[in-house]
PDB file of N, CA and C in Angstrom:
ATOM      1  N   UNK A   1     111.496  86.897 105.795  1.00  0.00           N
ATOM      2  CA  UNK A   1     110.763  85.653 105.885  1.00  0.00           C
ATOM      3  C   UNK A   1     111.629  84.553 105.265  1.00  0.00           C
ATOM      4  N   UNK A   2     111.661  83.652 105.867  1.00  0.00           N
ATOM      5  CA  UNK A   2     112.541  82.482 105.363  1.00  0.00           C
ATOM      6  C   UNK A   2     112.056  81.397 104.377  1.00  0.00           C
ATOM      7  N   UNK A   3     112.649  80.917 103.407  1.00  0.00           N
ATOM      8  CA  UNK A   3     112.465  80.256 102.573  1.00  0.00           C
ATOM      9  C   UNK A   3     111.274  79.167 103.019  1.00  0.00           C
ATOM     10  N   UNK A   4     111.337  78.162 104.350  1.00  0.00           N
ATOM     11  CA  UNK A   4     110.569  77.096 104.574  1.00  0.00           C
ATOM     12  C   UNK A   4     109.187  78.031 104.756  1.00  0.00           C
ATOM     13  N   UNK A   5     109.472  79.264 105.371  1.00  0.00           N
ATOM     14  CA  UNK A   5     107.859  79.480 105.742  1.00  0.00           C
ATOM     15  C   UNK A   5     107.014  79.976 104.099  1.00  0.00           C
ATOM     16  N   UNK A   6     107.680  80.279 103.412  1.00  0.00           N
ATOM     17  CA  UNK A   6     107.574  80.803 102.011  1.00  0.00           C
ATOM     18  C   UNK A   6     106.593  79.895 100.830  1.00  0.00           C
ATOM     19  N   UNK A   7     107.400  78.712 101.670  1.00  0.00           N
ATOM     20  CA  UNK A   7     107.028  77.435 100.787  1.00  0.00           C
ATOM     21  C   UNK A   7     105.391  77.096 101.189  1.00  0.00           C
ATOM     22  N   UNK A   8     105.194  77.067 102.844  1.00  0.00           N
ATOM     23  CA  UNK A   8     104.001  76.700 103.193  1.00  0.00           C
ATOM     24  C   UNK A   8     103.061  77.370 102.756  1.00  0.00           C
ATOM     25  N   UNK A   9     103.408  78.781 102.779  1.00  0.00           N
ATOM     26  CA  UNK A   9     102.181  79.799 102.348  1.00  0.00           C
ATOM     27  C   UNK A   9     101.836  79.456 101.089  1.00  0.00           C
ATOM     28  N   UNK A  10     102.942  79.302 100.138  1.00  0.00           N
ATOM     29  CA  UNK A  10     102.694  78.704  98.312  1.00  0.00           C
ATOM     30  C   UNK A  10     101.789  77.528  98.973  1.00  0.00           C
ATOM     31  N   UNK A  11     101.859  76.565  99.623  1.00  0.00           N
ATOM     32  CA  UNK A  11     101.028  75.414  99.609  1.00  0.00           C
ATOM     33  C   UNK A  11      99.025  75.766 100.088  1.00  0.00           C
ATOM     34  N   UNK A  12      99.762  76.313 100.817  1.00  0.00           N
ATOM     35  CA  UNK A  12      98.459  76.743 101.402  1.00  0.00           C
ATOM     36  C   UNK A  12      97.727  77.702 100.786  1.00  0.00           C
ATOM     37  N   UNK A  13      98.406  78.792  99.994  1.00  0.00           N
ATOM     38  CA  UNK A  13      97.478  79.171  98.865  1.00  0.00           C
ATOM     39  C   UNK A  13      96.662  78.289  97.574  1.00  0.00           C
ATOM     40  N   UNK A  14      98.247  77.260  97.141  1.00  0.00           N
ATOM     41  CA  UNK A  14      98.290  76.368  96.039  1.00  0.00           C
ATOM     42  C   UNK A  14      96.150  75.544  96.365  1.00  0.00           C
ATOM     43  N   UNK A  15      96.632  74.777  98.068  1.00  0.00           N
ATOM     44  CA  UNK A  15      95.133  74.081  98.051  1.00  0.00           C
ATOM     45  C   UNK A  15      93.954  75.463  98.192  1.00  0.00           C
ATOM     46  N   UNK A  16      93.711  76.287  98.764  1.00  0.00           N
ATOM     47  CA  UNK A  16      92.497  77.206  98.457  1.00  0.00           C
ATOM     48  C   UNK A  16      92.426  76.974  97.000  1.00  0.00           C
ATOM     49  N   UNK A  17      93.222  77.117  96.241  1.00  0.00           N
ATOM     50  CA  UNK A  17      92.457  77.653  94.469  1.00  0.00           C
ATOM     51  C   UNK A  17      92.702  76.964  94.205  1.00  0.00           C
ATOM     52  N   UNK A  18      92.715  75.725  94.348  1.00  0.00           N
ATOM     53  CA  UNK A  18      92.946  74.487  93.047  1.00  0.00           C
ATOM     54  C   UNK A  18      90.949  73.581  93.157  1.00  0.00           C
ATOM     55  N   UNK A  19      90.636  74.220  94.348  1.00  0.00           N
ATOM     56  CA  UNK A  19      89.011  73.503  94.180  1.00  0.00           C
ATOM     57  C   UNK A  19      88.546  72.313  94.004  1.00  0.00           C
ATOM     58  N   UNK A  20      89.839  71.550  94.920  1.00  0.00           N
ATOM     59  CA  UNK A  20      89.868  70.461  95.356  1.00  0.00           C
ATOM     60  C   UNK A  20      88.784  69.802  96.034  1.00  0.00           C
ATOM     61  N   UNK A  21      88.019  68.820  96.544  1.00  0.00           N
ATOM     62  CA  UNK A  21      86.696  68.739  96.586  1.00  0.00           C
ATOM     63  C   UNK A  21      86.956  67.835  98.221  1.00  0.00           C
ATOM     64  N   UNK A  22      88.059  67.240  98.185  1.00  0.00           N
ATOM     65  CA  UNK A  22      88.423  66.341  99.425  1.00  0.00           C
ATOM     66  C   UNK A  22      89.961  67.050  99.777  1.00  0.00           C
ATOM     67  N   UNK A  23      90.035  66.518 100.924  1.00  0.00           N
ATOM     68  CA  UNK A  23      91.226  67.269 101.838  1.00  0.00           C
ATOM     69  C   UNK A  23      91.347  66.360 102.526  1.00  0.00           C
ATOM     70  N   UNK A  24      92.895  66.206 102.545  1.00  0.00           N
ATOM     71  CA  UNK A  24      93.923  64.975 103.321  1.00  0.00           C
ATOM     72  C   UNK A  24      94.535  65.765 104.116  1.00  0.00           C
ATOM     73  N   UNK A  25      95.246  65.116 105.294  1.00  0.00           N
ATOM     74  CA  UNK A  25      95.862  65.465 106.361  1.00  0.00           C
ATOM     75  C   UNK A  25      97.191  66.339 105.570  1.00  0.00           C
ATOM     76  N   UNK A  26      97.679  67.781 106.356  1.00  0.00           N
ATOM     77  CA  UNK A  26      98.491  68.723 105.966  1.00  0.00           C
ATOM     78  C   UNK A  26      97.858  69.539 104.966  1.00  0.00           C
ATOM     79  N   UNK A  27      96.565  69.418 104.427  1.00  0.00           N
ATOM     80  CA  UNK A  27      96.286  70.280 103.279  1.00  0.00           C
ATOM     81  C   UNK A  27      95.468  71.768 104.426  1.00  0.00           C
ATOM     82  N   UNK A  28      96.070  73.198 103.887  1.00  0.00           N
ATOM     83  CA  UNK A  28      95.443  74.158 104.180  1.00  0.00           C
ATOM     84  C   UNK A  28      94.658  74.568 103.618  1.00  0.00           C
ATOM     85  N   UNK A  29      92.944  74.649 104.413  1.00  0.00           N
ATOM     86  CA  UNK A  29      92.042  75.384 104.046  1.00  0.00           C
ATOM     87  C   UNK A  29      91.403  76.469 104.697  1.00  0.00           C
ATOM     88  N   UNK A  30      90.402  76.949 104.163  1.00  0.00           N
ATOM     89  CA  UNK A  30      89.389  77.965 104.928  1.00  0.00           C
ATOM     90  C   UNK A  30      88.823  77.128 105.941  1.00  0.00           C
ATOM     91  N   UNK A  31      88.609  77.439 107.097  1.00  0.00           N
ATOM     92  CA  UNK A  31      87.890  76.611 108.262  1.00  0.00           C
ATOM     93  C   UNK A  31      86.605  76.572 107.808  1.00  0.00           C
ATOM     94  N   UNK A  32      85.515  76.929 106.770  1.00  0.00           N
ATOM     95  CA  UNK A  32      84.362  76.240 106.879  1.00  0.00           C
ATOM     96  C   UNK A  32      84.892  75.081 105.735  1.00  0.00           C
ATOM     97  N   UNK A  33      85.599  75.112 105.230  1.00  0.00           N
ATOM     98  CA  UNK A  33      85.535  73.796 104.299  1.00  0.00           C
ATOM     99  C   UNK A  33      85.725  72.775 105.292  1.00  0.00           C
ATOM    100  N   UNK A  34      86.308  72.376 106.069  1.00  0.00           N
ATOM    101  CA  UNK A  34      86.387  71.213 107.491  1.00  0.00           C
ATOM    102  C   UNK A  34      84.974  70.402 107.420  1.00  0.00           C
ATOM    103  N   UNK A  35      85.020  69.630 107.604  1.00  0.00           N
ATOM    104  CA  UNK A  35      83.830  68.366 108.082  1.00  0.00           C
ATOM    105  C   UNK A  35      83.599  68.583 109.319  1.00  0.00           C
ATOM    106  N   UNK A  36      82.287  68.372 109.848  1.00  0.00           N
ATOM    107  CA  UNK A  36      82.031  67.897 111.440  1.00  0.00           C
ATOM    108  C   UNK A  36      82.579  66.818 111.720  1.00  0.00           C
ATOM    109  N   UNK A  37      83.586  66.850 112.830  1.00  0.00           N
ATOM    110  CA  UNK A  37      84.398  66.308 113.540  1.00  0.00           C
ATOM    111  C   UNK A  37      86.125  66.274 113.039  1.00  0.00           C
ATOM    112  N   UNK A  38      86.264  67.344 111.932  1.00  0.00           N
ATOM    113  CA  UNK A  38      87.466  67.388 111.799  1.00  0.00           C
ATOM    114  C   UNK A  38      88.657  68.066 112.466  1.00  0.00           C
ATOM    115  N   UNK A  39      89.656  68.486 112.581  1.00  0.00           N
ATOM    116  CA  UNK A  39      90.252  68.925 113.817  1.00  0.00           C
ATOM    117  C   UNK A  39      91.791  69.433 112.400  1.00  0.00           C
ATOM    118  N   UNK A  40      92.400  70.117 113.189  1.00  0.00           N
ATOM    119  CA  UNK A  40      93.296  70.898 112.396  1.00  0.00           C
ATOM    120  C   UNK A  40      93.830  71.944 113.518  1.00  0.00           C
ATOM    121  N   UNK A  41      95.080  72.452 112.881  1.00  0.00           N
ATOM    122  CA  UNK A  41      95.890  73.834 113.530  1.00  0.00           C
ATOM    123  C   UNK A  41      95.591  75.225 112.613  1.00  0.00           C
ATOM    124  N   UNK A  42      95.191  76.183 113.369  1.00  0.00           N
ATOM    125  CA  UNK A  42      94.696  77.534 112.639  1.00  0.00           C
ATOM    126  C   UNK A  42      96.348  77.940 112.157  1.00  0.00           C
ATOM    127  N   UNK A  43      96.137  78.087 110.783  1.00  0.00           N
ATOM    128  CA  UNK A  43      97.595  78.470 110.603  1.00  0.00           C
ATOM    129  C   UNK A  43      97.673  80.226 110.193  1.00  0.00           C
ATOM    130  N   UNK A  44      96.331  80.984 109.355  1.00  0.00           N
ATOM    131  CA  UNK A  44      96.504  82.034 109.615  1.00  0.00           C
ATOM    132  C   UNK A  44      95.254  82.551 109.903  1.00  0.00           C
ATOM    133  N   UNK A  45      95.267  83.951 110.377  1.00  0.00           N
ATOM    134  CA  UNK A  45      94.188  84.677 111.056  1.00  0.00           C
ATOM    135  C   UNK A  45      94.025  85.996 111.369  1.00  0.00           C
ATOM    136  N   UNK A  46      93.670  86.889 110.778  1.00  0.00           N
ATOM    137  CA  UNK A  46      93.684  88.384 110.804  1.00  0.00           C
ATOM    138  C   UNK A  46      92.922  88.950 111.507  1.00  0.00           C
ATOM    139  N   UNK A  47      91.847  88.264 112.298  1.00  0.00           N
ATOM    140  CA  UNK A  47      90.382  88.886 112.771  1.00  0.00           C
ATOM    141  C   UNK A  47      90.591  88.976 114.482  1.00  0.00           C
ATOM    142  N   UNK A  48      90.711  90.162 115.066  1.00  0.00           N
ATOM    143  CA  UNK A  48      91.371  90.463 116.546  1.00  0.00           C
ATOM    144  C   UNK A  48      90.410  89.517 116.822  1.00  0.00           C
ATOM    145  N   UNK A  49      89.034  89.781 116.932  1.00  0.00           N
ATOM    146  CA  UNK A  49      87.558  89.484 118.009  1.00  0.00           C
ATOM    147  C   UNK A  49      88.091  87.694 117.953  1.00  0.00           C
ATOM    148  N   UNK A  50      88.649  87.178 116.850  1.00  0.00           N
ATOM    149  CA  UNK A  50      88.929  85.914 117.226  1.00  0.00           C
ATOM    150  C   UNK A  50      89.577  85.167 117.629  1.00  0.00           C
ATOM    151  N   UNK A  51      91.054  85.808 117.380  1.00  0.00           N
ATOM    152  CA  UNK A  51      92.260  86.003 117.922  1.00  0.00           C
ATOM    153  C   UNK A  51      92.174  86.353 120.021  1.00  0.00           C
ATOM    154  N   UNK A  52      91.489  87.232 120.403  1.00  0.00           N
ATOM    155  CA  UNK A  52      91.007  87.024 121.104  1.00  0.00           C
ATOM    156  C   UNK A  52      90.819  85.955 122.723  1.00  0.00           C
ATOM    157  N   UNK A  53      89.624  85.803 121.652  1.00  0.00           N
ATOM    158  CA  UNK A  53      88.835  84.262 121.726  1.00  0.00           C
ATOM    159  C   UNK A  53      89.950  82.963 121.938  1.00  0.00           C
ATOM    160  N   UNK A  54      91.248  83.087 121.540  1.00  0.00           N
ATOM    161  CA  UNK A  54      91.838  81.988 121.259  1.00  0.00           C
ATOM    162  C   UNK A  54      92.105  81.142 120.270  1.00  0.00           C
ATOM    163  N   UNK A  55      91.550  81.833 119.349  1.00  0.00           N
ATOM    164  CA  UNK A  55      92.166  81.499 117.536  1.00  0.00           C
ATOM    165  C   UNK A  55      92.802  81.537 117.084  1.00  0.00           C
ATOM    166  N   UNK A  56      94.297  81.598 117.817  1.00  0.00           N
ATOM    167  CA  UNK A  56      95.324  82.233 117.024  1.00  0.00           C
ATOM    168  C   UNK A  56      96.111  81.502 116.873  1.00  0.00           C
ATOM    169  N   UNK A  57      96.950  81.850 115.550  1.00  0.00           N
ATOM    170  CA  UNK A  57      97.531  80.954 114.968  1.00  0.00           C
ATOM    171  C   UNK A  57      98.439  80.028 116.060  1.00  0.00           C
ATOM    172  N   UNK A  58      98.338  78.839 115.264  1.00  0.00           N
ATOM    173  CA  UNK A  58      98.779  77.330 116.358  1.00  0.00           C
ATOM    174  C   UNK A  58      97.711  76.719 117.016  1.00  0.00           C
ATOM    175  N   UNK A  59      96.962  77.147 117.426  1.00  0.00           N
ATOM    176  CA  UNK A  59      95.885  77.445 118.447  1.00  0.00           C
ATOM    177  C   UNK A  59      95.049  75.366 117.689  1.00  0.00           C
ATOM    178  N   UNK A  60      94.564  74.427 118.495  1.00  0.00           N
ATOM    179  CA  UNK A  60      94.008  73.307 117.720  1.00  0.00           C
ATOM    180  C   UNK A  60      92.458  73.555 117.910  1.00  0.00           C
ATOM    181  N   UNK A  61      91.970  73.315 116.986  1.00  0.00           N
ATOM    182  CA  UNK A  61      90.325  73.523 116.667  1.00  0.00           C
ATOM    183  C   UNK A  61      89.983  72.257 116.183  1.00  0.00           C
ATOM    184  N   UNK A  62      88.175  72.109 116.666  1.00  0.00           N
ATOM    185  CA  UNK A  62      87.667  71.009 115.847  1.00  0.00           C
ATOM    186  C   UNK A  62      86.125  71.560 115.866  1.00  0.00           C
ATOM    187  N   UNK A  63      85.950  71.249 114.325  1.00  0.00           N
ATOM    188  CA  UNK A  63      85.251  71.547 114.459  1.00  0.00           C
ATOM    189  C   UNK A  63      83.359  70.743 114.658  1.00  0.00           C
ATOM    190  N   UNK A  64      82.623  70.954 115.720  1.00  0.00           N
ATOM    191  CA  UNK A  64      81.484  70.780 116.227  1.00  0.00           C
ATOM    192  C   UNK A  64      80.235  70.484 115.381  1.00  0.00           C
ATOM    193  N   UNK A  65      80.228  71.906 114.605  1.00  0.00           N
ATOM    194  CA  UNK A  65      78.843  71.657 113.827  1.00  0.00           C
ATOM    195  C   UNK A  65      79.320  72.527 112.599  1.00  0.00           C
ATOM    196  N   UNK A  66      79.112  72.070 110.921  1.00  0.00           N
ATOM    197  CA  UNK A  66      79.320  73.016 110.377  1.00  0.00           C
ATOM    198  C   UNK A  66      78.313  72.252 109.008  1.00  0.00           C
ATOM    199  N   UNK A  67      77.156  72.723 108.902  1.00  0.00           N
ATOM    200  CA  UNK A  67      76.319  72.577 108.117  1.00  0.00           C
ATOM    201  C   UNK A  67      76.317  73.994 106.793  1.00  0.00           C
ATOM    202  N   UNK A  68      76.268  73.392 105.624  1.00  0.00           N
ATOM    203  CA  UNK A  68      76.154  75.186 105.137  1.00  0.00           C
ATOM    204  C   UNK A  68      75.081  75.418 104.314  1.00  0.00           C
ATOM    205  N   UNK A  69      74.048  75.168 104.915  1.00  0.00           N
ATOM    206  CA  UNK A  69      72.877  75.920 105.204  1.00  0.00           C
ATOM    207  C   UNK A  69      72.252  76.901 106.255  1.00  0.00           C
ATOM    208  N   UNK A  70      73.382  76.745 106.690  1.00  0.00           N
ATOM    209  CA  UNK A  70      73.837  77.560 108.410  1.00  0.00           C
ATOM    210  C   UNK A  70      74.459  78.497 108.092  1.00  0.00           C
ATOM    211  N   UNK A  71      74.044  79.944 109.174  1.00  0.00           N
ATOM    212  CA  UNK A  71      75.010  81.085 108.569  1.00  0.00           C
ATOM    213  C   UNK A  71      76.189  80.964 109.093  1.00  0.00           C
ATOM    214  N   UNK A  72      76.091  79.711 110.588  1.00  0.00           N
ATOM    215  CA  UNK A  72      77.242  79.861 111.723  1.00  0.00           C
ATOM    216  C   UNK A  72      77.643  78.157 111.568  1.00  0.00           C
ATOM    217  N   UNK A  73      78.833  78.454 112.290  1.00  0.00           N
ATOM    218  CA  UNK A  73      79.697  77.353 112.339  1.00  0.00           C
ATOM    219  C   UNK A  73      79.998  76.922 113.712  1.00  0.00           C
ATOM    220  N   UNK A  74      80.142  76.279 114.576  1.00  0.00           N
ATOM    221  CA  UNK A  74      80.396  75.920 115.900  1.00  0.00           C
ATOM    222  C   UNK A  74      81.622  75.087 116.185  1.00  0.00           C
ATOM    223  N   UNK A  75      82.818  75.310 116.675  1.00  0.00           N
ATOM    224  CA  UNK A  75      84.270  74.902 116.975  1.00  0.00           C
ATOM    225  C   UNK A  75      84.363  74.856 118.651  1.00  0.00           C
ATOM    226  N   UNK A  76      85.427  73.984 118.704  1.00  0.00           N
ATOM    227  CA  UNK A  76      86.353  74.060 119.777  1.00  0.00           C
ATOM    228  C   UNK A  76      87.626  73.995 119.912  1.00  0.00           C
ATOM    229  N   UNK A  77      87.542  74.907 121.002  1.00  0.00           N
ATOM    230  CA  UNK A  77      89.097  75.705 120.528  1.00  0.00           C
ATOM    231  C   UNK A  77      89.850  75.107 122.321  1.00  0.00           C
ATOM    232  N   UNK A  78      90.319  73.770 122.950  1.00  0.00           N
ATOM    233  CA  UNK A  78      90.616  73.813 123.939  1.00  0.00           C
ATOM    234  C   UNK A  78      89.302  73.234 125.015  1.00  0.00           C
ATOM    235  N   UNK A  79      88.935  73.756 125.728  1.00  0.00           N
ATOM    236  CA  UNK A  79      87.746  73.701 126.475  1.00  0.00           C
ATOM    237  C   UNK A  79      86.822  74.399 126.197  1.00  0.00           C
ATOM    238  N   UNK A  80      86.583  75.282 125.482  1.00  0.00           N
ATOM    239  CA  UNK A  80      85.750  76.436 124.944  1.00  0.00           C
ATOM    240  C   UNK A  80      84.885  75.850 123.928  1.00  0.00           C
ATOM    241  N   UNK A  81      84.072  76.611 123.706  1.00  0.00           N
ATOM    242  CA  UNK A  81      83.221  76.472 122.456  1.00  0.00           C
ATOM    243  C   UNK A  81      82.331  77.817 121.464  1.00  0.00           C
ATOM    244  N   UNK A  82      82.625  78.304 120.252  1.00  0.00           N
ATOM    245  CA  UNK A  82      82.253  79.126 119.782  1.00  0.00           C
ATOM    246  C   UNK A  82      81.626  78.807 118.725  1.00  0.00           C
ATOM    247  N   UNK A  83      80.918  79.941 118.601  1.00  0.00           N
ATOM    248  CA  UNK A  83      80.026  80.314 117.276  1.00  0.00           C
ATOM    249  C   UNK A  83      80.656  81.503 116.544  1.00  0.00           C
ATOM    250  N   UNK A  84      80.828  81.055 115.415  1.00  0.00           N
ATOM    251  CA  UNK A  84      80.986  81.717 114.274  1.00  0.00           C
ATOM    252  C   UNK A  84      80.787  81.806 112.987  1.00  0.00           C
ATOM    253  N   UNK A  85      80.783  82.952 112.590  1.00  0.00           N
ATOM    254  CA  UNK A  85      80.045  83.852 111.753  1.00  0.00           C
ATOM    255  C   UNK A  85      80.780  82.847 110.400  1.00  0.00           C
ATOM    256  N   UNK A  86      80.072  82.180 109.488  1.00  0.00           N
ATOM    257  CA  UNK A  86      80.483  81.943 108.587  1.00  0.00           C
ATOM    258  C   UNK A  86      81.203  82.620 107.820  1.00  0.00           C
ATOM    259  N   UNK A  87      81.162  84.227 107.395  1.00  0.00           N
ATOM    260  CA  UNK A  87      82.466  84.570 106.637  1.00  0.00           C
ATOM    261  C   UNK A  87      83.348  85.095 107.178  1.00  0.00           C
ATOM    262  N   UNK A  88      83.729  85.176 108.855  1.00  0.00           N
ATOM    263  CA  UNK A  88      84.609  85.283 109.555  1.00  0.00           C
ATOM    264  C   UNK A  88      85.673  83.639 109.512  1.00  0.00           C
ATOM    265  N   UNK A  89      84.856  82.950 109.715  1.00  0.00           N
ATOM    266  CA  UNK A  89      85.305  81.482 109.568  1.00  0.00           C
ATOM    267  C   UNK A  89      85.922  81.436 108.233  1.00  0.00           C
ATOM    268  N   UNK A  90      85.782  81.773 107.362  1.00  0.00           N
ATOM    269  CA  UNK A  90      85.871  81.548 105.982  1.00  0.00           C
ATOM    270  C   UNK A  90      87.333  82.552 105.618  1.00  0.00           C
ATOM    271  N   UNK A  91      87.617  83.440 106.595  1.00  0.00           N
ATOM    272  CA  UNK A  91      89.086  83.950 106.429  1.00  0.00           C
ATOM    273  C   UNK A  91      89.714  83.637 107.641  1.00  0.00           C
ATOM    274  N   UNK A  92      89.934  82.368 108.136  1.00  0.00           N
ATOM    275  CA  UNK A  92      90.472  81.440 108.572  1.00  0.00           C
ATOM    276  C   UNK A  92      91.253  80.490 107.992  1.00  0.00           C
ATOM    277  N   UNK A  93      92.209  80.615 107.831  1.00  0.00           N
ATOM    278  CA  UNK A  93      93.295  79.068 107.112  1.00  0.00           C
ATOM    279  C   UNK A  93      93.629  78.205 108.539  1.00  0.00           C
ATOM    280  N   UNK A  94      93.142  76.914 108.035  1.00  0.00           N
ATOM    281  CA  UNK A  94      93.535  76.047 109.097  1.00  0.00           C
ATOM    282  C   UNK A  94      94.024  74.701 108.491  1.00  0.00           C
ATOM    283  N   UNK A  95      94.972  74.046 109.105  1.00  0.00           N
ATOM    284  CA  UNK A  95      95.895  73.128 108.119  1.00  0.00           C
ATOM    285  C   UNK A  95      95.300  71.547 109.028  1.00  0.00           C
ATOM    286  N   UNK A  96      94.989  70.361 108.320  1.00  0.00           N
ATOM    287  CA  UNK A  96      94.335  69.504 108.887  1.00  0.00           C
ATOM    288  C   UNK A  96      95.442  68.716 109.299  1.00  0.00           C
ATOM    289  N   UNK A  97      94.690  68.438 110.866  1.00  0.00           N
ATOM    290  CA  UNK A  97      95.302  67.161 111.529  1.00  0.00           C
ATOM    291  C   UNK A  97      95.513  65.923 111.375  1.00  0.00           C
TER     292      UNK A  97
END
């Protein structure tokens, strides 16, 4: 693995645990932290069923509806539109647009 990609992952771990409360463009998070109507690139993703679907990393998402009082989250991925499982969503890193 090469040094530049090394660095992103440090970043993108760095914003998950620092419990940052707002998120600026390039910061990586879990896809339910996103706002309705925010949009971003899935940068990582372990889950086939979503991968799939068209989740995969690179892949641009925005997301639709994401209330969290809701167990589900609603994205678009392209022309598509899904529902997902909040803690499927939640091991999602997606880096904002």
């Amino acid at each position: 693995m090469n040094a530049r990609r090394k660095k992103k992952q440090w970043r993108c771990r760095l914003a998950q645990n620092s419990g940052q409360l707002s998120y600026k463009q390039g910061d990586c998070v879990p896809m339910t932290n996103l706002n309705q109507g925010q949009s971003g690139t899935v940068y990582s993703n372990n889950d086939l069923h979503t991968i799939e679907r068209g989740i995969y990393i690179g892949a641009k998402i925005t997301i639709l509806r994401n209330e969290t009082e809701e167990p589900n989250l609603i994205v678009a991925v392209g022309d598509s539109r899904y529902v997902l499982d909040r803690r499927i969503a939640q091991k999602i890193d997606v880096r904002i647009d």
